[in-house]
Protein backbone atom coordinates (compact mmCIF):
# COMPACT_ATOMS: atom_id res chain seq x y z
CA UNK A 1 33.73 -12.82 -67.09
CA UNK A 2 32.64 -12.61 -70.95
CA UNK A 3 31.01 -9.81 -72.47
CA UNK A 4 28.18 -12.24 -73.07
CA UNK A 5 27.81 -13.23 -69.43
CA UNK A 6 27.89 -9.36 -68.24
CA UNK A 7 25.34 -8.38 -70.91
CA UNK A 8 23.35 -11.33 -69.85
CA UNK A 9 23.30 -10.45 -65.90
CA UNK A 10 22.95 -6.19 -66.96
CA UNK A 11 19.32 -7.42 -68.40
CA UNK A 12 18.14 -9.63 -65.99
CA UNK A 13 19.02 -6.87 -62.99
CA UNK A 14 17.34 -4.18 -65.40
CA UNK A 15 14.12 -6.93 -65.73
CA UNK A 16 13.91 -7.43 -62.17
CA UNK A 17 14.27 -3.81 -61.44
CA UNK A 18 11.24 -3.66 -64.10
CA UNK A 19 9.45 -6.14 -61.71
CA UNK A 20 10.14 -4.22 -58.90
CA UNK A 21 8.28 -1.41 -59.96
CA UNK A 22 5.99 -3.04 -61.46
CA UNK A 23 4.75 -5.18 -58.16
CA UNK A 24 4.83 -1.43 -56.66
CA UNK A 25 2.42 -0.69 -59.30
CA UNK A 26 0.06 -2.95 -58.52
CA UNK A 27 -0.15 -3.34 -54.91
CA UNK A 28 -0.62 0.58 -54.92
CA UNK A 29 -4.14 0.54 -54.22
CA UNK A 30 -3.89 -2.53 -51.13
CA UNK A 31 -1.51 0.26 -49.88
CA UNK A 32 -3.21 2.97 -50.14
CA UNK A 33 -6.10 1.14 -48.82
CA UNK A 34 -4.17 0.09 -45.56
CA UNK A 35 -2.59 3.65 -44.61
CA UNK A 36 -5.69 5.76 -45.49
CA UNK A 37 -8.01 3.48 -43.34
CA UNK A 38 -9.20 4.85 -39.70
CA UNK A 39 -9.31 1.51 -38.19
CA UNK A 40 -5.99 0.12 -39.13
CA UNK A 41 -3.25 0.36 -36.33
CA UNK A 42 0.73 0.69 -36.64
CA UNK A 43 0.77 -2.96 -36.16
CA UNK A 44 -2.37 -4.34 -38.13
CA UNK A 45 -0.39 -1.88 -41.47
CA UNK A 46 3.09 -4.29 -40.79
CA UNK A 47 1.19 -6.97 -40.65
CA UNK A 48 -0.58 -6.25 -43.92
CA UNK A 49 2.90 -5.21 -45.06
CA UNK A 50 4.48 -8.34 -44.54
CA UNK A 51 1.63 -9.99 -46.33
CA UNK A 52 2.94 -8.65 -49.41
CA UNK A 53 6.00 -10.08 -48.91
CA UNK A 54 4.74 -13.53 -48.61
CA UNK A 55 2.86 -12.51 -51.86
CA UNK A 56 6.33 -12.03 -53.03
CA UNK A 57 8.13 -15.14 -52.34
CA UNK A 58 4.63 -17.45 -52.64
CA UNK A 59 4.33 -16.11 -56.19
CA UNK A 60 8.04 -17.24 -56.97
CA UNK A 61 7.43 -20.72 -55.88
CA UNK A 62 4.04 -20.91 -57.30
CA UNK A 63 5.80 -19.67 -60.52
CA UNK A 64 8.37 -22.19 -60.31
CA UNK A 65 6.23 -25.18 -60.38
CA UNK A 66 4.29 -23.89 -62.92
CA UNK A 67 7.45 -23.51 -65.02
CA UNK A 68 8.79 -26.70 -64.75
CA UNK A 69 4.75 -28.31 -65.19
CA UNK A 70 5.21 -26.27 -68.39
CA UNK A 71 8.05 -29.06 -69.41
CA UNK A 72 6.08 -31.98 -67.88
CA UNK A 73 3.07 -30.96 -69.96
CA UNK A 74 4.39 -29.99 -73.35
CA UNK A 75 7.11 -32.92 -73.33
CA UNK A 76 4.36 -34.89 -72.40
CA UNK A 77 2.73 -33.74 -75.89
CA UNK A 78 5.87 -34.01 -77.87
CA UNK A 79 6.43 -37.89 -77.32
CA UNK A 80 8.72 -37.65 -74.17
CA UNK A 81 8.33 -39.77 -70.90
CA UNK A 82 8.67 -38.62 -67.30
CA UNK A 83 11.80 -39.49 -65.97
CA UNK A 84 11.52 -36.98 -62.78
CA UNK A 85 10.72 -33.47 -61.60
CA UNK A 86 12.42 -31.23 -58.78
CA UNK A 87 11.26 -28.52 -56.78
CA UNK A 88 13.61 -27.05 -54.66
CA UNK A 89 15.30 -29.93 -52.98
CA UNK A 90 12.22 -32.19 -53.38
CA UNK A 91 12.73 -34.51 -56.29
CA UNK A 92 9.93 -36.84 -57.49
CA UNK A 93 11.93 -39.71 -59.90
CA UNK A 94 10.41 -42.48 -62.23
CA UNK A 95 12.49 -45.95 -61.15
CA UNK A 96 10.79 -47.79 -63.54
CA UNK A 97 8.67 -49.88 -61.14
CA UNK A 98 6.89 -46.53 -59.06
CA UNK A 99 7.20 -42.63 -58.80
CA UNK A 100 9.69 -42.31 -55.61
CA UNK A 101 10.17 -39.17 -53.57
CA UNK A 102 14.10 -38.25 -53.01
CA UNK A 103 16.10 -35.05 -52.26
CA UNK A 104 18.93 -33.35 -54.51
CA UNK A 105 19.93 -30.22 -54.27
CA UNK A 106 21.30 -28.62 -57.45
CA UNK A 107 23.09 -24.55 -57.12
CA UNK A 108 21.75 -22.68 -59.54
CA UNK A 109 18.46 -23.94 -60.24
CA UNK A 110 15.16 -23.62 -58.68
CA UNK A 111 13.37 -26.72 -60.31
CA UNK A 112 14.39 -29.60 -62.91
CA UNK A 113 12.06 -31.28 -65.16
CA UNK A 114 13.76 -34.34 -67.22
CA UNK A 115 11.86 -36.19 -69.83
CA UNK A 116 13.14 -39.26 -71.70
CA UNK A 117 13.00 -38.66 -75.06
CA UNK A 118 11.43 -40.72 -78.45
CA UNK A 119 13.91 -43.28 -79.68
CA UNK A 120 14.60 -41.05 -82.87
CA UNK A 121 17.06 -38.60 -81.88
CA UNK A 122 16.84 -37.15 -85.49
CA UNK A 123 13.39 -36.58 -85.34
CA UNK A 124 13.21 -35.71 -81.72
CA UNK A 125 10.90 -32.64 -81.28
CA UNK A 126 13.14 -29.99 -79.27
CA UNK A 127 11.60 -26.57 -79.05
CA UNK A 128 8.53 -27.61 -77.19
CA UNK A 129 9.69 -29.63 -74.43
CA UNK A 130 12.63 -26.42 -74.02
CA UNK A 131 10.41 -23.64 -73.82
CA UNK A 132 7.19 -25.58 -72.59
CA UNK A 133 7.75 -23.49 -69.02
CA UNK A 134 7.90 -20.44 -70.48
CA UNK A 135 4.74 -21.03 -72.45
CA UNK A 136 3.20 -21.74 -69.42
CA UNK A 137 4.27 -18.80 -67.55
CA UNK A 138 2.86 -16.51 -69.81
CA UNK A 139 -0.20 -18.53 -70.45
CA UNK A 140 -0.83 -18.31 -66.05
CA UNK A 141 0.49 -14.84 -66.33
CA UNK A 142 -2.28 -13.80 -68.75
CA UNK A 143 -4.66 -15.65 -66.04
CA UNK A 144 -3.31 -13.89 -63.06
CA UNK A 145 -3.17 -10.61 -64.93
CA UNK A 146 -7.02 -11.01 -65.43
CA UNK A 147 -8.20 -12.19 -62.09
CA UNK A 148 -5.73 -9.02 -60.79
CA UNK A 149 -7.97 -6.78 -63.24
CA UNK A 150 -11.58 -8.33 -62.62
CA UNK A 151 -10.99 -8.20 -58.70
CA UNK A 152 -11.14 -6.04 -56.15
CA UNK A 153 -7.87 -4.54 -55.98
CA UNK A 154 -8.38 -3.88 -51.78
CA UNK A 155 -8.06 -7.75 -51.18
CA UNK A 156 -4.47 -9.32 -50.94
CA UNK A 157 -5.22 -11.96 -52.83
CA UNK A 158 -5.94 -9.71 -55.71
CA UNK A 159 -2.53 -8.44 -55.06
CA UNK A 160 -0.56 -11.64 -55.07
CA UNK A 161 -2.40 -12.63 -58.49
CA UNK A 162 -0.57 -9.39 -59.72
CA UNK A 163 2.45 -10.17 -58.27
CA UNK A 164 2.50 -13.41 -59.28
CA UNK A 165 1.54 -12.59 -62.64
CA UNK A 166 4.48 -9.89 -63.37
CA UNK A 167 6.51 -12.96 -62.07
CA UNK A 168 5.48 -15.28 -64.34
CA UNK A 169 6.18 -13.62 -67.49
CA UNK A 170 9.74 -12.18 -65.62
CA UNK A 171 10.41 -16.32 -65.27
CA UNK A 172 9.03 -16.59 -69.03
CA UNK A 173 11.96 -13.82 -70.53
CA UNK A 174 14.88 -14.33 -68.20
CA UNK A 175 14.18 -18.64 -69.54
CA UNK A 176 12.58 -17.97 -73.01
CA UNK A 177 15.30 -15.38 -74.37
CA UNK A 178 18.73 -17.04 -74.60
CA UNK A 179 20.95 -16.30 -71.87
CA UNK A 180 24.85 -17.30 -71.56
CA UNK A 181 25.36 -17.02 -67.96
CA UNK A 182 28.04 -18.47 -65.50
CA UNK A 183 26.27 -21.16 -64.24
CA UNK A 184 24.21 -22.59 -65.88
CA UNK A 185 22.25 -22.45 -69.79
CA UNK A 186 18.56 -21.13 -70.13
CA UNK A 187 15.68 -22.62 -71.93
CA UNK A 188 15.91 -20.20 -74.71
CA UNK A 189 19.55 -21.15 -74.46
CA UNK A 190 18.96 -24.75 -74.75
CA UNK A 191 16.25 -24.49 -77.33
CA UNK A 192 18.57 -22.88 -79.57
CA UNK A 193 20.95 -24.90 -79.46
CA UNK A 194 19.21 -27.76 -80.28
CA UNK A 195 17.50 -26.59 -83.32
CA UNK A 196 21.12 -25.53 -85.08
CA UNK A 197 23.38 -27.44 -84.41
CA UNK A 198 22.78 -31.34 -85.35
CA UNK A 199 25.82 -32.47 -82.53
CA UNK A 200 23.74 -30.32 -79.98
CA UNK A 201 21.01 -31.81 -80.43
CA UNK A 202 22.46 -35.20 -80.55
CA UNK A 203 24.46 -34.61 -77.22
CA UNK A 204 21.07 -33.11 -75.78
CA UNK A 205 19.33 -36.36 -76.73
CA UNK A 206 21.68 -38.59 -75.31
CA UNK A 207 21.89 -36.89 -71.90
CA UNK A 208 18.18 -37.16 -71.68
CA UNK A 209 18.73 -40.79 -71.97
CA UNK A 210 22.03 -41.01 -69.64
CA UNK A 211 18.93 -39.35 -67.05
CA UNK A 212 16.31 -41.77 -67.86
CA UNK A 213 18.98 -44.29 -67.09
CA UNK A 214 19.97 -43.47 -64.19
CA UNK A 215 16.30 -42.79 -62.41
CA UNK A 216 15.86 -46.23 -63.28
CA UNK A 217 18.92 -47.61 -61.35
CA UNK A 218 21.98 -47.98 -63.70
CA UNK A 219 25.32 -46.96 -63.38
CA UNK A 220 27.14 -44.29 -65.84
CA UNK A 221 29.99 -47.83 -66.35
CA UNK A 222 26.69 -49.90 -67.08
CA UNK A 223 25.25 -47.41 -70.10
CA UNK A 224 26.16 -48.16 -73.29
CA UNK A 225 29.86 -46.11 -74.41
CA UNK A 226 28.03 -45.13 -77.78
CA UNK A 227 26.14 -42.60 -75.19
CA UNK A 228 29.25 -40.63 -74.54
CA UNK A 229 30.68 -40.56 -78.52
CA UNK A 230 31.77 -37.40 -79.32
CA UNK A 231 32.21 -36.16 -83.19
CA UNK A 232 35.92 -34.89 -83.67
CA UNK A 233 34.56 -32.09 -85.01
CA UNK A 234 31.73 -30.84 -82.26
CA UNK A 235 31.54 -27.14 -81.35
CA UNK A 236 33.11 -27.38 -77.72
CA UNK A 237 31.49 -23.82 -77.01
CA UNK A 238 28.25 -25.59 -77.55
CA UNK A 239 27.59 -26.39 -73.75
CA UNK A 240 25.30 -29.37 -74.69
CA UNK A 241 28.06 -30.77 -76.20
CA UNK A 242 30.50 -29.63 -73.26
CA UNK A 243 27.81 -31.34 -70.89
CA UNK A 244 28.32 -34.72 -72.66
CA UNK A 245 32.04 -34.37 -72.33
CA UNK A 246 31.32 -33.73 -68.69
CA UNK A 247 29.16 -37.36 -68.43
CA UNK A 248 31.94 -39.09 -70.16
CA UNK A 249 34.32 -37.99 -67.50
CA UNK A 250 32.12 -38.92 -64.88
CA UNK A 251 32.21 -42.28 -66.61
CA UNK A 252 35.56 -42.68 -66.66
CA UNK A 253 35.82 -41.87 -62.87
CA UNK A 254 33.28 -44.56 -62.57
CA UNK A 255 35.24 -47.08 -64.28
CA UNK A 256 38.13 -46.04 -62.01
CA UNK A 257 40.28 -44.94 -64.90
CA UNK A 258 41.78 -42.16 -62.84
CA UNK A 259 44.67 -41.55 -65.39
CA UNK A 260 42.82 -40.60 -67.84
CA UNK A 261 40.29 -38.93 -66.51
CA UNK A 262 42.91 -36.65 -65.54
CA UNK A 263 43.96 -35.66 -68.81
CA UNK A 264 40.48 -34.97 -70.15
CA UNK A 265 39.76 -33.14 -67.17
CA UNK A 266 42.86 -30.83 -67.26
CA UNK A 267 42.25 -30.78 -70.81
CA UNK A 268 38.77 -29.36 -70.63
CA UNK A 269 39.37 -27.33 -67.83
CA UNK A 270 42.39 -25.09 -70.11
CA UNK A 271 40.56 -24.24 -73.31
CA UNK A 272 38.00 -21.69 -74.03
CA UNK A 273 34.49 -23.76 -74.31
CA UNK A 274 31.14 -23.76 -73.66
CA UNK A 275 31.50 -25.36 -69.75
CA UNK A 276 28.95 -23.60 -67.59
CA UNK A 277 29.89 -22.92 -64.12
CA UNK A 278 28.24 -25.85 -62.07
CA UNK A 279 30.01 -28.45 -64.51
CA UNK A 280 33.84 -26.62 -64.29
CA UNK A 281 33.00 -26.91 -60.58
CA UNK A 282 31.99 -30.53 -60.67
CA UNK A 283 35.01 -31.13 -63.26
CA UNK A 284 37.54 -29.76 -60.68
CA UNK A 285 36.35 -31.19 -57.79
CA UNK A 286 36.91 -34.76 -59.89
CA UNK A 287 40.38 -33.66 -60.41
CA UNK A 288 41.21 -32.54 -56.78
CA UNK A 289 39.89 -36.60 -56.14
CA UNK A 290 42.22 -37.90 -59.20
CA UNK A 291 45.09 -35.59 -58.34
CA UNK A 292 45.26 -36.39 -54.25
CA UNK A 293 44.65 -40.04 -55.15
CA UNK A 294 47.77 -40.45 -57.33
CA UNK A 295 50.25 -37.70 -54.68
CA UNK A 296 48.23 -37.89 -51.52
CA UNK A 297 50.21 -35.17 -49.37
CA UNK A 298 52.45 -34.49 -52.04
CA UNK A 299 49.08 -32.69 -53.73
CA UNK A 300 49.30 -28.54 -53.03
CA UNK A 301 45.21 -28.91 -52.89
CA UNK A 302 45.13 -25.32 -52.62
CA UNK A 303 44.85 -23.64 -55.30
CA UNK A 304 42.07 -25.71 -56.09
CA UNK A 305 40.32 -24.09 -52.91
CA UNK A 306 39.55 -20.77 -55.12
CA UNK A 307 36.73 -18.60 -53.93
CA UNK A 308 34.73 -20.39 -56.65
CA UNK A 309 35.35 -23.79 -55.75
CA UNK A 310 34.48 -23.32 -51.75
CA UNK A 311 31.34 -21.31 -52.59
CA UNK A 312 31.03 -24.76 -54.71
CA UNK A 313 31.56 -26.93 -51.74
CA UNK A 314 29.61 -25.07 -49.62
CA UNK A 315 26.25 -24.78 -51.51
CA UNK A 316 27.13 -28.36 -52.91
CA UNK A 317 27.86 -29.78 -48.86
CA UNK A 318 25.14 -32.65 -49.46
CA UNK A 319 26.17 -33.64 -53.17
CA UNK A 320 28.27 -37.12 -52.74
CA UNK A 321 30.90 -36.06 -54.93
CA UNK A 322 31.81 -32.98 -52.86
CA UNK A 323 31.20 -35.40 -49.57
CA UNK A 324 33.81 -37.96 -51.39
CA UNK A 325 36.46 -35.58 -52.55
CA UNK A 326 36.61 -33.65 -49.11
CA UNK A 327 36.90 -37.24 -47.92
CA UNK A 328 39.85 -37.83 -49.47
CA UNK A 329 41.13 -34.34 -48.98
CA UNK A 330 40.97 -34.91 -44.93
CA UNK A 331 42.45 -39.13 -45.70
CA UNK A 332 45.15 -38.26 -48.33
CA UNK A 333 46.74 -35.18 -47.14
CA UNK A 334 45.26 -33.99 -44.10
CA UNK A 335 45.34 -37.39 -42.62
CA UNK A 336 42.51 -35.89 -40.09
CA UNK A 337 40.59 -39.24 -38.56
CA UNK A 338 37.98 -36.61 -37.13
CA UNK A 339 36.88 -35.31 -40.03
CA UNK A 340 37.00 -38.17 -42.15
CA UNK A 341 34.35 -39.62 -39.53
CA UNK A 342 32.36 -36.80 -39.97
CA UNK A 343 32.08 -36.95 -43.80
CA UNK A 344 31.65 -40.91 -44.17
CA UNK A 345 28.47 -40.15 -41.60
CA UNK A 346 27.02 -37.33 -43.49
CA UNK A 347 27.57 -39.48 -46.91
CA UNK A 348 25.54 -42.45 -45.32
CA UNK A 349 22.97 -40.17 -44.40
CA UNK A 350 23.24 -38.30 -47.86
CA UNK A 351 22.85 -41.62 -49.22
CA UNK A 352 19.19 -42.66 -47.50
CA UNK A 353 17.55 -40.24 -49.23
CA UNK A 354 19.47 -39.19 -52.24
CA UNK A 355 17.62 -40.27 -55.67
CA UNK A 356 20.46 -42.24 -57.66
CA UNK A 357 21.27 -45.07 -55.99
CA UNK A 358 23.50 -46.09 -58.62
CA UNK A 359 25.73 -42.95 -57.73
CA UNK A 360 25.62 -43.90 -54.44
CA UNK A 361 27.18 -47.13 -55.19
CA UNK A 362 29.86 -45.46 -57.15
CA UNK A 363 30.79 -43.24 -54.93
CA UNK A 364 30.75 -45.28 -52.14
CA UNK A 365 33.42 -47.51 -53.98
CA UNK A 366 35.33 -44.27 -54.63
CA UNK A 367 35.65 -43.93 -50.85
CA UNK A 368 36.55 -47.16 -50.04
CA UNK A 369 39.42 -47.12 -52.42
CA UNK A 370 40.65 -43.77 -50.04
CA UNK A 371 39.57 -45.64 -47.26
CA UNK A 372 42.55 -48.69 -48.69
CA UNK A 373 44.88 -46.22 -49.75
CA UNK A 374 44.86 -44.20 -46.43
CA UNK A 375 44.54 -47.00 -44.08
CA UNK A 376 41.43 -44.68 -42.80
């Protein structure tokens, strides 16, 4: 791991260690209140105990959505258009024709907001729509903080509008203040990013488009290939840039040019650039598909079944790339008709409620051509 990426995880365990306390701190008086009463009994005090802990884990949901409304709101005032906006698995997408309700599940994050952005990528506001949920966490923070201090500080709700408020501006510096980590780039990160470097900004532009795209139905094959240029030049330890490379992959893969693919993706994969964890992941899982595809048992698939990867598959089980590679994994070189079963009917049930239907196609066609090849 880089010295970056250590730093980076030291301060968010010393923040949260910070919040820790601090929660402590403020739900001192509830507690007091609850042990020195009379007419409190052993179980009435858990009870009251556990309370706080649903303070706790309320407070980081609450906090979550108001992050990510953060994005809605000041993207909203910065010329962007809502494309779609995730909490959790819950994923509410703008087709074009309504606002549809899906589920995706994405490891690492807690909540997505995209926005499409103005046609002028030049002149493309970046900083607000980046850091417009960590304005808003300190704005509610700064709410909370005062109902906490107004209150009485016996109630529990007083003490999960102090909880939630410490929260809230935790969310606001572990987003606002750039972060390299593993998996996947901050808002401060992001922001950055954007404003110095002109390619960054560029790439960030067109993958807000590439999203907006593909809410409203169209394939990666069917958007334009000036969306996935690349300047010869570009920083490839810029991960906006490194996130573009990613799409154009995924492009190629939908355009079933396997070959080449390949060769970006073991290309990629060997130097030292700015891929965060989630996309390396996705990039070899692509590869494993390319790779057993072109040497079905002749494929050693495992060393590609690192810790990294199967903790990828694993918290990834319901993605249909991960559904499609295991596929051919269990066609190609297992040649295990059980499990193949078992995957096609977990992708068609994936694939009623997943929110790109375009990727559904694709990857459904990716199948079929195992499906051909294996005789499965």
């Amino acid at each position: 791991m880089k010295k970056k990426q250590i730093l980076s995880y030291l301060l968010i365990i010393f923040i949260y260690s910070i919040i820790g306390f601090s929660m402590a701190y403020l739900s001192r008086p509830y507690i007091s209140y609850i042990f020195n009463e009379s007419d409190h009994s052993i179980s009435m005090i858990m009870i009251k105990l556990v309370m706080i802990m649903v303070c706790v884990l309320a407070s980081f949901f609450l906090q979550i959505i108001i992050h990510e409304s953060g994005h809605l709101v000041f993207g909203s005032l910065s010329g962007y258009t809502f494309s779609s906006f995730r909490i959790g698995k819950f994923m509410w997408m703008n087709t074009g024709d309504s606002i549809q309700l899906k589920r995706l599940t994405l490891a690492g994050t807690g909540g997505q907001c995209l926005m499409a952005p103005p046609d002028d990528w030049k002149n493309t506001p970046v900083f607000l729509y980046n850091m417009g949920g960590c304005l808003m966490n300190i704005i509610s923070s700064l709410l909370f903080m005062t109902l906490w201090y107004i209150l009485d500080k016996t109630s529990i709700i007083t003490v999960f509008f102090g909880i939630t408020s410490v929260i809230g501006l935790a969310f606001a510096f572990t987003n606002g203040v750039p972060l390299k980590l593993s998996n996947i780039n901050n808002d401060g990160s992001n922001a950055l990013e954007t404003m110095r470097d002109v390619d960054a900004r560029h790439a960030f532009w067109l993958q807000l488009k590439q999203a907006q795209m593909q809410t409203q139905g169209y394939r990666l094959c069917e958007v334009p290939e000036e969306y996935f240029e690349i300047p010869e030049n570009a920083n490839m330890k810029n991960s906006l840039i490194t996130t573009l490379v990613v799409l154009k992959i995924q492009r190629m893969m939908d355009l079933h040019n396997f070959d080449e693919a390949l060769v970006v993706i073991e290309k990629v994969l060997s130097i030292d650039s700015g891929l965060i964890g989630i996309h390396r992941a996705m990039l070899t899982c692509d590869g494993m598909y390319c790779h057993l595809l072109k040497e079905g048992r002749d494929t050693d698939v495992s060393p590609l079944h690192t810790k990294f990867m199967n903790q990828y598959f694993k918290q990834m089980s319901d993605n249909p790339s991960v559904i499609r590679t295991l596929y051919a994994e269990a066609a190609l070189y297992h040649n295990d008709i059980s499990t193949t079963s078992k995957l096609l009917e977990k992708f068609e049930k994936v694939a009623q409620t997943y929110p790109y239907t375009s990727e559904i196609e694709s990857e459904r066609e990716l199948i079929n051509i195992v499906k051909e090849k294996s005789g499965f």
